[in-house]
C-alpha atoms as a PDB file:
ATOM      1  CA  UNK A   1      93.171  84.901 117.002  1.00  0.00           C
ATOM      2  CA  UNK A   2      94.450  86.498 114.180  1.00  0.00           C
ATOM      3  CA  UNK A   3      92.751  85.434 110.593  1.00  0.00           C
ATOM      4  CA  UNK A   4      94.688  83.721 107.779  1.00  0.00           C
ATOM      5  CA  UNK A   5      95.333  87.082 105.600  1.00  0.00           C
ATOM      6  CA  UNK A   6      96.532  88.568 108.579  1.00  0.00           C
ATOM      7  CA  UNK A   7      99.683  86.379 108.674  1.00  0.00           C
ATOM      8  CA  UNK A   8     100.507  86.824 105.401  1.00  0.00           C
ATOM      9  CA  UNK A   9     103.296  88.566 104.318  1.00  0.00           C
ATOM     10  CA  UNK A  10     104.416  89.409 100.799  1.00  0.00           C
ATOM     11  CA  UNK A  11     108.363  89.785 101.778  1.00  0.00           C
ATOM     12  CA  UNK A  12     110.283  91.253  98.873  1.00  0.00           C
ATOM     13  CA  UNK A  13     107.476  92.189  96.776  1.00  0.00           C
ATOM     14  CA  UNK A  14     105.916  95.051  95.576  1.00  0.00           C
ATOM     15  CA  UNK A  15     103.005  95.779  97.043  1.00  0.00           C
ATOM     16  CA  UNK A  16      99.896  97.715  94.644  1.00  0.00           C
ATOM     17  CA  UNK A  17      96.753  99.087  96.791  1.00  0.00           C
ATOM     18  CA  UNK A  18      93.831  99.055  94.653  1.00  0.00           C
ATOM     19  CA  UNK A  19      92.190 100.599  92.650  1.00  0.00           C
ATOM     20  CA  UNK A  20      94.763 101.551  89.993  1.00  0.00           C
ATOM     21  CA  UNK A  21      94.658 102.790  87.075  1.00  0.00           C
ATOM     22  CA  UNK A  22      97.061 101.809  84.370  1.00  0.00           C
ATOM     23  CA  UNK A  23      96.539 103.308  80.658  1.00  0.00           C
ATOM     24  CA  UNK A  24      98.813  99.622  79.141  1.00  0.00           C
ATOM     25  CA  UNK A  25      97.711  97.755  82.216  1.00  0.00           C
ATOM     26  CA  UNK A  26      98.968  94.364  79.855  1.00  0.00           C
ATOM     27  CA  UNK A  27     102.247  96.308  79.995  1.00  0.00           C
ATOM     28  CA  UNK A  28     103.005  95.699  83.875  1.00  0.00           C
ATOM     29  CA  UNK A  29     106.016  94.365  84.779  1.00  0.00           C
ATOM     30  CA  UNK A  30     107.200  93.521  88.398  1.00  0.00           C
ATOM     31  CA  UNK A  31     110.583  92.798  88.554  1.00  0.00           C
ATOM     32  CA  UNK A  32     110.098  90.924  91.693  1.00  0.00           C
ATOM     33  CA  UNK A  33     108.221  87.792  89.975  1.00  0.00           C
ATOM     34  CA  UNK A  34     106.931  84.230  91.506  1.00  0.00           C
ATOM     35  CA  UNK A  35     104.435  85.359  94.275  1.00  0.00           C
ATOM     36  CA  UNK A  36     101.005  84.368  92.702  1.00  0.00           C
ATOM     37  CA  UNK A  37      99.379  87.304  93.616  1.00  0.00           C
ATOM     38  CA  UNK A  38     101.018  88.912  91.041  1.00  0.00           C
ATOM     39  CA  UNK A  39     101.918  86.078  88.659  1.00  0.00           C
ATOM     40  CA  UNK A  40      99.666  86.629  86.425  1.00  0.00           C
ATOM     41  CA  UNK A  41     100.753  90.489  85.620  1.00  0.00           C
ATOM     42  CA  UNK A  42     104.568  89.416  84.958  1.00  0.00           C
ATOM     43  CA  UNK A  43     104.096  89.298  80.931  1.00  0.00           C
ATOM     44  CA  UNK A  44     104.678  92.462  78.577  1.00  0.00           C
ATOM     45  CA  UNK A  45     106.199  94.313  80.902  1.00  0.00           C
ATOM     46  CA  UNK A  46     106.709  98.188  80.192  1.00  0.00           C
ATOM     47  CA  UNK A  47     106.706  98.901  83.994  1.00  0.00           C
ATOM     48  CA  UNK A  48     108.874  97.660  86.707  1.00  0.00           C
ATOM     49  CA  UNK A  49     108.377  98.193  89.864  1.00  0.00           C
ATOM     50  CA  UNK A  50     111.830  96.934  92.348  1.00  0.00           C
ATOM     51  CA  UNK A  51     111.276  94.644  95.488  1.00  0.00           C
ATOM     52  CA  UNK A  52     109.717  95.909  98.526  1.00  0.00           C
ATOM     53  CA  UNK A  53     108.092  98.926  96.621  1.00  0.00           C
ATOM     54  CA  UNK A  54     104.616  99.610  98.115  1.00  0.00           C
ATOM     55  CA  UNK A  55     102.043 101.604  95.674  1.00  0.00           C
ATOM     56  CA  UNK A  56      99.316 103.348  97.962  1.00  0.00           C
ATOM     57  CA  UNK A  57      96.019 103.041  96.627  1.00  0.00           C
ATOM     58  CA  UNK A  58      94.177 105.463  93.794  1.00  0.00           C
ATOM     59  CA  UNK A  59      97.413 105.262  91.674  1.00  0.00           C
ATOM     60  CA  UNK A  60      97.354 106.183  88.102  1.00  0.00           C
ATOM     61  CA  UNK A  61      99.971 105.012  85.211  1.00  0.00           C
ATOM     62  CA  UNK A  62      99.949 106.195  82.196  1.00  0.00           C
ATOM     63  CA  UNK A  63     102.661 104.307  80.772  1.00  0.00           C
ATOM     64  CA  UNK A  64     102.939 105.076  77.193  1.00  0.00           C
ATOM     65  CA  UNK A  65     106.651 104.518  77.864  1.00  0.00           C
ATOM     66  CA  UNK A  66     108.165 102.387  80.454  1.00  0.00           C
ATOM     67  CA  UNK A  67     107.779 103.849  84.315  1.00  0.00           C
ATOM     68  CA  UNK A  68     110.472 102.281  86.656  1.00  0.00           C
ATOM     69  CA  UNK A  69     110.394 102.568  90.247  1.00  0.00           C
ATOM     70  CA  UNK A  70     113.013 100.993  92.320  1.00  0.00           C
ATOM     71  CA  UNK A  71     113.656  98.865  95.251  1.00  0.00           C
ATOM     72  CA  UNK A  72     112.265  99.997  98.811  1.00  0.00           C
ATOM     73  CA  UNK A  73     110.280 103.100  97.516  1.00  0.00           C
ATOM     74  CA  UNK A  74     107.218 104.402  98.849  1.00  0.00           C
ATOM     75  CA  UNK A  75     104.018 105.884  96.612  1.00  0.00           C
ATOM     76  CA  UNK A  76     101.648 107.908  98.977  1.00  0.00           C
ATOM     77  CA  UNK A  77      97.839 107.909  97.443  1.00  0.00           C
ATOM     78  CA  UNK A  78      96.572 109.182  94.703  1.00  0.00           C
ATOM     79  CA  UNK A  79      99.921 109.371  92.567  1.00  0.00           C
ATOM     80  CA  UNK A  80      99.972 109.703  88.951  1.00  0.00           C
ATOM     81  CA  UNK A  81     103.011 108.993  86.469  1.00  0.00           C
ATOM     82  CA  UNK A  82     102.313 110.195  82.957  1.00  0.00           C
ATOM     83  CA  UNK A  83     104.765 109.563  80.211  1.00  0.00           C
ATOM     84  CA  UNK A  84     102.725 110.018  77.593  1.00  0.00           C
ATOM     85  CA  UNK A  85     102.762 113.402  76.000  1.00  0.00           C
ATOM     86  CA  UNK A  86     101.250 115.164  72.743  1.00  0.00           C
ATOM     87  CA  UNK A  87     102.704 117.641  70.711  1.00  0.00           C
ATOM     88  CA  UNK A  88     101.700 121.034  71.431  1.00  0.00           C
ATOM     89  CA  UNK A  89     100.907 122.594  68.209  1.00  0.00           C
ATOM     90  CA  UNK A  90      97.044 121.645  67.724  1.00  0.00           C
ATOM     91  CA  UNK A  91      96.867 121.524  64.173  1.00  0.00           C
ATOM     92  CA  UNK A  92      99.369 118.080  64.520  1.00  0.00           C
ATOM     93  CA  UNK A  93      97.801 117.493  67.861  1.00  0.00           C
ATOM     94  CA  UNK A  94      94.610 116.897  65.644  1.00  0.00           C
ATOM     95  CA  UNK A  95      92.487 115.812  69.338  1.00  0.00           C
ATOM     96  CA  UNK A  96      92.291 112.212  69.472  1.00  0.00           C
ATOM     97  CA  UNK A  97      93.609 111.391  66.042  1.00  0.00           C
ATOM     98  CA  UNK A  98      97.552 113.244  66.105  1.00  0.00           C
ATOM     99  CA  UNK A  99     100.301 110.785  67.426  1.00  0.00           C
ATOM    100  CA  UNK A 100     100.694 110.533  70.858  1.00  0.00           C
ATOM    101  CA  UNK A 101     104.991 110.431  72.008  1.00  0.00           C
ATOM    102  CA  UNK A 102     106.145 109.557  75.386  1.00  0.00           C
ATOM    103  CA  UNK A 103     109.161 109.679  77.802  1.00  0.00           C
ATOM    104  CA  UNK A 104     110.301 107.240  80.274  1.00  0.00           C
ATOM    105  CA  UNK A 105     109.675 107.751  83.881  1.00  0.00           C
ATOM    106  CA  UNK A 106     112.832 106.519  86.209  1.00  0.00           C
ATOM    107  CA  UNK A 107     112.149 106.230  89.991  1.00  0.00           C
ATOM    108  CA  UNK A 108     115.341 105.625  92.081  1.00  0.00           C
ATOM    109  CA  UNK A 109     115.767 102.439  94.893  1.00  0.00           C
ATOM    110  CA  UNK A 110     114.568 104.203  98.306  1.00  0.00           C
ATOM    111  CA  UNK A 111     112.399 107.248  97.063  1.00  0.00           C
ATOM    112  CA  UNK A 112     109.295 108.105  98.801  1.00  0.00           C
ATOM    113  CA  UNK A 113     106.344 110.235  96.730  1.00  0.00           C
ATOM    114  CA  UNK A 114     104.096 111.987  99.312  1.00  0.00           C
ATOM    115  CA  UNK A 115      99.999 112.045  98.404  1.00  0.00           C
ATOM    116  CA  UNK A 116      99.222 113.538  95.200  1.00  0.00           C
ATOM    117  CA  UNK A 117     102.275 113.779  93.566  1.00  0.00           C
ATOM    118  CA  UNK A 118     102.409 113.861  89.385  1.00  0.00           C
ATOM    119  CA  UNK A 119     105.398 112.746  88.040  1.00  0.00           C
ATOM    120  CA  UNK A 120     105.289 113.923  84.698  1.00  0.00           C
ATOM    121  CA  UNK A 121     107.728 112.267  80.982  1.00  0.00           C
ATOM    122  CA  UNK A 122     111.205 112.077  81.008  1.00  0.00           C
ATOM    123  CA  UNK A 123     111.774 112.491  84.737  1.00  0.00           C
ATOM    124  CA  UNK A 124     114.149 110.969  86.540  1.00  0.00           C
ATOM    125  CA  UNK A 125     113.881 110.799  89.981  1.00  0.00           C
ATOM    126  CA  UNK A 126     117.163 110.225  92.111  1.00  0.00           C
ATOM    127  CA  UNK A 127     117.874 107.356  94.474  1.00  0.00           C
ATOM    128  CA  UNK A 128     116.890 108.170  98.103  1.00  0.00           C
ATOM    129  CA  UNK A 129     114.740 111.325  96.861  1.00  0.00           C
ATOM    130  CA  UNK A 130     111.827 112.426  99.167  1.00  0.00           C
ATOM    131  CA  UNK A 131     108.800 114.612  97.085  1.00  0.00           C
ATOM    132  CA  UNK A 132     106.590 116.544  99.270  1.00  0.00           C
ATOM    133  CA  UNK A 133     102.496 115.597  98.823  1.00  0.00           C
ATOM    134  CA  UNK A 134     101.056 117.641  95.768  1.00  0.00           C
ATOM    135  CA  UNK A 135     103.941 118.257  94.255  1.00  0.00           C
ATOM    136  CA  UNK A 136     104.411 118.398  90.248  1.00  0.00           C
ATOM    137  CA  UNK A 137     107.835 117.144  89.252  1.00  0.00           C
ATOM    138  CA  UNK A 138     108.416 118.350  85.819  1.00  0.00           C
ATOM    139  CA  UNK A 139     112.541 118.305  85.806  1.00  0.00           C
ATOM    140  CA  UNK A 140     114.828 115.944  86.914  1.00  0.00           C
ATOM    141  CA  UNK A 141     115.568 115.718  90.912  1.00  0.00           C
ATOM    142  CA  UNK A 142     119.295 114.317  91.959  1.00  0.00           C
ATOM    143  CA  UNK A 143     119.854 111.679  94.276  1.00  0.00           C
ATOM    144  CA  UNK A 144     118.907 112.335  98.416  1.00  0.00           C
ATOM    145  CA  UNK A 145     117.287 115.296  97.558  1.00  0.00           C
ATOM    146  CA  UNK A 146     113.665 117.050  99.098  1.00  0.00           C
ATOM    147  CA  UNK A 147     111.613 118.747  96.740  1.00  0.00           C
ATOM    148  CA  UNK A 148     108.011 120.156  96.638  1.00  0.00           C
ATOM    149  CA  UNK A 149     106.011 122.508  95.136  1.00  0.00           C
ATOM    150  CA  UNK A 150     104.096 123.089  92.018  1.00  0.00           C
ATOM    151  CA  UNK A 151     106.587 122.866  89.887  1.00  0.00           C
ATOM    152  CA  UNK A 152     108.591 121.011  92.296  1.00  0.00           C
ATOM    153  CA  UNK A 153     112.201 122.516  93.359  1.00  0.00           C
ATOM    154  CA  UNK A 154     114.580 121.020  95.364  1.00  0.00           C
ATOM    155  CA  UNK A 155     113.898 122.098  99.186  1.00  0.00           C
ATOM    156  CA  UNK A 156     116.738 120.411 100.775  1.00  0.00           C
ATOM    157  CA  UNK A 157     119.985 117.797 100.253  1.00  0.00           C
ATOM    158  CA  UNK A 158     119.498 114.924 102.116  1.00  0.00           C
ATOM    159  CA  UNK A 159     121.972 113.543 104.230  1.00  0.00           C
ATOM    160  CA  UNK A 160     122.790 110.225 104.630  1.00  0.00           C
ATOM    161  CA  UNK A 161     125.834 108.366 106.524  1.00  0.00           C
ATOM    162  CA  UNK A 162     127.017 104.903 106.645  1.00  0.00           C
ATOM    163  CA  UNK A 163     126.159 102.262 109.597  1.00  0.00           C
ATOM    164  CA  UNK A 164     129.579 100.927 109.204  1.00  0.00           C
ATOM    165  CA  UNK A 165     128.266  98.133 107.244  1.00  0.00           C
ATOM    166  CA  UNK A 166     128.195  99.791 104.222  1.00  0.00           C
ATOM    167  CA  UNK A 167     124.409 100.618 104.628  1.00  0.00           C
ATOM    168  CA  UNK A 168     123.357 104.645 104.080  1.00  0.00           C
ATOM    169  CA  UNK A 169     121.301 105.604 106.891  1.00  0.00           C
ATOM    170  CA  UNK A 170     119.583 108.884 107.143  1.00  0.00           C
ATOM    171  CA  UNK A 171     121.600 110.929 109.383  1.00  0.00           C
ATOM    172  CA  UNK A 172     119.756 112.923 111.922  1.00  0.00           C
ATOM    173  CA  UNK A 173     116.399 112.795 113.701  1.00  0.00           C
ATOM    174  CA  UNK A 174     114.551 115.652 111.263  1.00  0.00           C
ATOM    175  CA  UNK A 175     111.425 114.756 109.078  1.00  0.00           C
ATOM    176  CA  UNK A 176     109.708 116.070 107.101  1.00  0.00           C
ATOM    177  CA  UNK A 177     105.904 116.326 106.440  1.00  0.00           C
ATOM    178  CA  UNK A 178     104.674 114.981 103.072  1.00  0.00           C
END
């Protein structure tokens, strides 16, 4: 007989393995709001993360700026999303006292991030994007494309085709390793 937790399912909302680090964790947003596991981290948002989103464990957010990830997206372990950034000239660096900037980090509806991945300011991932595990993503990647690498280029379109309902569907039976 299967134990309460068991049968619980958290339909339609993000789901955040533990631990995680978050630099603002009073920041967090999730856009998907009312379950009370995660009522209590709905105020102050800078971070969103869409419905169905599931954040593998060891994640790490530094979210001097906002860091949006969309619906149905996938975050293998040990990710890390920094859009904080200093300048680079020491002298106004000035170690911990200089100012610290940041960029926003956008991750599209129906992305998955392999293991390891660093998504670093100003990035934008596209919708439907796959990044290969240890992968740095330092430029923008464009909707249903693969990338990987270190920094990460685009490996691959993706191709998607409708059901006939109107819903894409990844065309083909190739994966890919991430």
């Amino acid at each position: 007989m299967a134990d309460a937790d068991d049968e619980i399912q958290l339909t339609d909302f993000p789901i955040v393995d533990t631990p995680v680090k978050m630099d603002y964790g009073y920041n967090v947003k999730y856009v998907s709001t009312g379950h009370p596991l995660l009522h209590n981290r709905t105020r102050h948002g800078h971070d969103r993360l869409g419905k169905n989103v599931y954040v593998n464990s060891n994640s790490t957010w530094i979210d001097t700026c906002e860091i949006s990830v969309g619906a149905r997206t996938l975050i293998g372990p040990n990710c890390s999303f920094y859009s904080g950034t200093h300048p680079l000239d020491p002298t106004i660096r000035n170690g911990i006292r200089g100012p610290e900037s940041g960029k926003p980090i956008v991750i599209g509806e129906d992305c998955w991030l392999g293991g390891n991945v660093i998504v670093l300011p100003g990035v934008t991932i596209g919708d439907g994007s796959t990044v290969g595990a240890g992968s740095v993503v330092t430029k923008d990647v464009p909707p249903y494309h693969c990338v990987a690498g270190n920094p990460a280029r685009i490996i691959r379109k993706i191709e998607v085709a409708s059901d006939g309902e109107g819903v894409q569907v990844l065309a083909g039976e190739d994966t890919l390793t991430v």
